[in-house]
N, C-alpha and C. Protein backbone atom coordinates (compact mmCIF):
# COMPACT_ATOMS: atom_id res chain seq x y z
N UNK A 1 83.87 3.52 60.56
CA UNK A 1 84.21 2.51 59.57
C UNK A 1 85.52 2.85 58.86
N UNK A 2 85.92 4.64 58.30
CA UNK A 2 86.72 4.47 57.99
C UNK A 2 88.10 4.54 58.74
N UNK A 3 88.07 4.50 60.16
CA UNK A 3 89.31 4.06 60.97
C UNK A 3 89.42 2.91 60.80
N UNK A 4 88.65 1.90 61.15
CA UNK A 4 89.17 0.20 60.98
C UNK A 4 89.67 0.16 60.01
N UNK A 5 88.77 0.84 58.32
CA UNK A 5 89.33 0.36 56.82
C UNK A 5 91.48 0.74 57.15
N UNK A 6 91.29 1.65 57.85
CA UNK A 6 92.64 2.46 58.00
C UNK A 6 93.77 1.34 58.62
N UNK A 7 93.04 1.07 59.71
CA UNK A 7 93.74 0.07 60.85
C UNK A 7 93.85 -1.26 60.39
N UNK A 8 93.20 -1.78 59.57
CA UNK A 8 93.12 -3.29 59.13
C UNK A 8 94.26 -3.29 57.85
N UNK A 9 94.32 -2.09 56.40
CA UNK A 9 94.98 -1.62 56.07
C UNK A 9 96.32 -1.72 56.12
N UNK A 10 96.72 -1.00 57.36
CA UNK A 10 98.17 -0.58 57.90
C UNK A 10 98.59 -1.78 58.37
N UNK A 11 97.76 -2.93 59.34
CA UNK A 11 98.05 -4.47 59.24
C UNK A 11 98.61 -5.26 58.73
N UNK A 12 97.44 -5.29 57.50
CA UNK A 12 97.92 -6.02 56.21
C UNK A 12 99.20 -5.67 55.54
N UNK A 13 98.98 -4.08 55.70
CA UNK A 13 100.67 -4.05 54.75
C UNK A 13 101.83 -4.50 55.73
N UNK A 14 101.33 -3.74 56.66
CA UNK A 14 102.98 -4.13 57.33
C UNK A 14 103.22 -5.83 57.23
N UNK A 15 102.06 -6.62 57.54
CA UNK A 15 102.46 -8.15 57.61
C UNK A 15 102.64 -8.17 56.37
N UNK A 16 102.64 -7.89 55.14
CA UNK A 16 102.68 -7.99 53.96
C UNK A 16 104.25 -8.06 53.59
N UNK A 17 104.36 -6.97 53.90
CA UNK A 17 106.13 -6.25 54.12
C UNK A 17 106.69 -7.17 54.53
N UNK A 18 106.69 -7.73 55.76
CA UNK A 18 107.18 -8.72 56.88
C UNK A 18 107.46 -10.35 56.00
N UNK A 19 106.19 -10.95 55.40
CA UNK A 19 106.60 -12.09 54.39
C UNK A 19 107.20 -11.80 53.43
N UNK A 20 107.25 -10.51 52.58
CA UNK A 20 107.98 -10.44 51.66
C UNK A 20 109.59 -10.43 52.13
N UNK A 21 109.64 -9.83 53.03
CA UNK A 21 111.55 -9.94 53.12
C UNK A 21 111.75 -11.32 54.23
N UNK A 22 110.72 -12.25 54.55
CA UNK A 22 110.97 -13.52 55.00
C UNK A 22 111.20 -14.06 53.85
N UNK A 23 110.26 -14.12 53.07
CA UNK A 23 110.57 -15.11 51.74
C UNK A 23 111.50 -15.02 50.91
N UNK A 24 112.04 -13.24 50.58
CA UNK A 24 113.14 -13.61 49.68
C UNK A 24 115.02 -13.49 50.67
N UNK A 25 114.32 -13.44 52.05
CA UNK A 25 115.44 -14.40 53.03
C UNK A 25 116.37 -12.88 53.23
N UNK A 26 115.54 -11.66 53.71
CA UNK A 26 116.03 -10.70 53.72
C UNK A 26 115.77 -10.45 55.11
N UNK A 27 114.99 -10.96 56.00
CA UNK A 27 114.37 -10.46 57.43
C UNK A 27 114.63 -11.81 57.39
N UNK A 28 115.46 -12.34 58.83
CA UNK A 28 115.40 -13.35 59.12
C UNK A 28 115.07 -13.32 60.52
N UNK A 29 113.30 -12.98 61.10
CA UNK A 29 113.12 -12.71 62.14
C UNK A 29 111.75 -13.35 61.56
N UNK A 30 111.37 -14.20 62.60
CA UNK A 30 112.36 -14.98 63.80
C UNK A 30 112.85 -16.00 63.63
N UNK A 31 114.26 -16.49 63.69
CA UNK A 31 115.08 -17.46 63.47
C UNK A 31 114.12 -18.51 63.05
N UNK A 32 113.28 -19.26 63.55
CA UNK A 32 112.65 -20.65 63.30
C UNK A 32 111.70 -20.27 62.54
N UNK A 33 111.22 -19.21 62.19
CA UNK A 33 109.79 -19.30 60.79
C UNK A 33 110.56 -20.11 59.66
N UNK A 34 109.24 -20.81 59.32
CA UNK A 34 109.28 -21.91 58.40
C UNK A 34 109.25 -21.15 57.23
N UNK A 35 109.14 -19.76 56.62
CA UNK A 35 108.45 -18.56 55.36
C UNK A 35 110.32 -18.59 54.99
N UNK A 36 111.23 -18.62 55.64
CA UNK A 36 112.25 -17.78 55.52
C UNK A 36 112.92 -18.50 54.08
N UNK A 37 113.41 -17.95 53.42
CA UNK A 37 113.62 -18.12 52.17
C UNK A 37 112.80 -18.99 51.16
N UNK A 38 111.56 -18.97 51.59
CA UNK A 38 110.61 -19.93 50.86
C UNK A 38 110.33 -18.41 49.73
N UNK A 39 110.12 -18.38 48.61
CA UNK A 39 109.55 -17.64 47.91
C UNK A 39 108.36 -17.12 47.46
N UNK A 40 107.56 -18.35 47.71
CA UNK A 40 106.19 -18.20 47.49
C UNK A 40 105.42 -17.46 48.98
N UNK A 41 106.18 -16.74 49.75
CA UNK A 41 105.75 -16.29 50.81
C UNK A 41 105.65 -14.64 50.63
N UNK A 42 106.98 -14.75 49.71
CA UNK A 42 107.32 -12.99 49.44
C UNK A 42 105.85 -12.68 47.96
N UNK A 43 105.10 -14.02 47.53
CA UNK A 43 104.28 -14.00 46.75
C UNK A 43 102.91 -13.66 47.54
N UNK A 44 102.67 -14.50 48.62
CA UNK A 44 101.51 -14.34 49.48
C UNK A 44 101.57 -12.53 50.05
N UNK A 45 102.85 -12.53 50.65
CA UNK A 45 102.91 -10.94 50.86
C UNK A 45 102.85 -9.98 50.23
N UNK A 46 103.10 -10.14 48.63
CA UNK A 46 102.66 -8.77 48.20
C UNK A 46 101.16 -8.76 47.63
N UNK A 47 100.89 -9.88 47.35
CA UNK A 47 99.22 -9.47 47.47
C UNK A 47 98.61 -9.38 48.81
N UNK A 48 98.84 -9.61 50.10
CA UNK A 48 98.44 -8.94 51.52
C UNK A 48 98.88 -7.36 51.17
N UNK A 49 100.04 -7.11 51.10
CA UNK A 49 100.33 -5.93 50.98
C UNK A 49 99.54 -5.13 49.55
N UNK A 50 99.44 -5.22 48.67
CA UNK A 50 98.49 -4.71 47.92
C UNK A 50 97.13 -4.59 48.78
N UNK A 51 96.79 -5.36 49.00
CA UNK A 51 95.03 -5.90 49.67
C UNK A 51 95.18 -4.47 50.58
N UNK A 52 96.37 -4.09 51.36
CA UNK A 52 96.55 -3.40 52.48
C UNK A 52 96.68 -1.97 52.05
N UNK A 53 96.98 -1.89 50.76
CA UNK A 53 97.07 -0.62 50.37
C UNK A 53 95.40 -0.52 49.49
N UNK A 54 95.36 -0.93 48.80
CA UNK A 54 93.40 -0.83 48.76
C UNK A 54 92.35 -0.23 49.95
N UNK A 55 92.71 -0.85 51.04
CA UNK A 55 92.18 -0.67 52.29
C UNK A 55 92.29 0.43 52.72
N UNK A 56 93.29 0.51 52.45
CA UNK A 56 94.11 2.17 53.20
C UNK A 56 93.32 3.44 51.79
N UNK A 57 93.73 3.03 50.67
CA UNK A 57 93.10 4.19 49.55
C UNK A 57 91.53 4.23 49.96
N UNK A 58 91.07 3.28 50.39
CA UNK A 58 89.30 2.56 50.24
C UNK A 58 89.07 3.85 51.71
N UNK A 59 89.63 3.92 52.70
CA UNK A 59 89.81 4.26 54.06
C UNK A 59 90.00 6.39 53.56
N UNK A 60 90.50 6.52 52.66
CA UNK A 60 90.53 7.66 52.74
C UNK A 60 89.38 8.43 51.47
N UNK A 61 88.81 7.72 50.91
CA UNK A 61 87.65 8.19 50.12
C UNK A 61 86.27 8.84 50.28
C-alpha cells in the first residue's frame, strides 16, 4: 500500500507541476493544449500538486 501511496503521489505532483507552468504559459508543451496560459490551470495544479505531496508524506509514515 505504501508503494502505490508513493507512486500515485509522484503522479500527481509531477502532473501538478506540468499545469502549473501550462497555465502561467511557462511550459508550452504541447503546442495545442487548451491549459496554456489559462490561469486557473496553474490553480487546479497546485492543489494536484499539494494532494501529491500529502500522498507522498502519507506514503512514508
Amino acid at each position: 500500500m505504501r508503494k502505490l501511496l508513493l507512486i500515485i503521489g509522484f503522479l500527481a505532483l509531477a502532473i501538478g507541476l506540468l499545469w502549473i507552468g501550462q497555465g502561467t504559459g511557462t511550459i508550452n508543451w504541447p503546442q495545442s493544449s487548451f491549459m496554456i496560459g489559462q490561469i486557473q490551470w496553474a490553480g487546479y495544479g497546485a492543489a494536484l500538486a499539494a494532494l501529491g505531496l500529502i500522498l507522498i508524506w502519507q506514503s512514508k509514515r
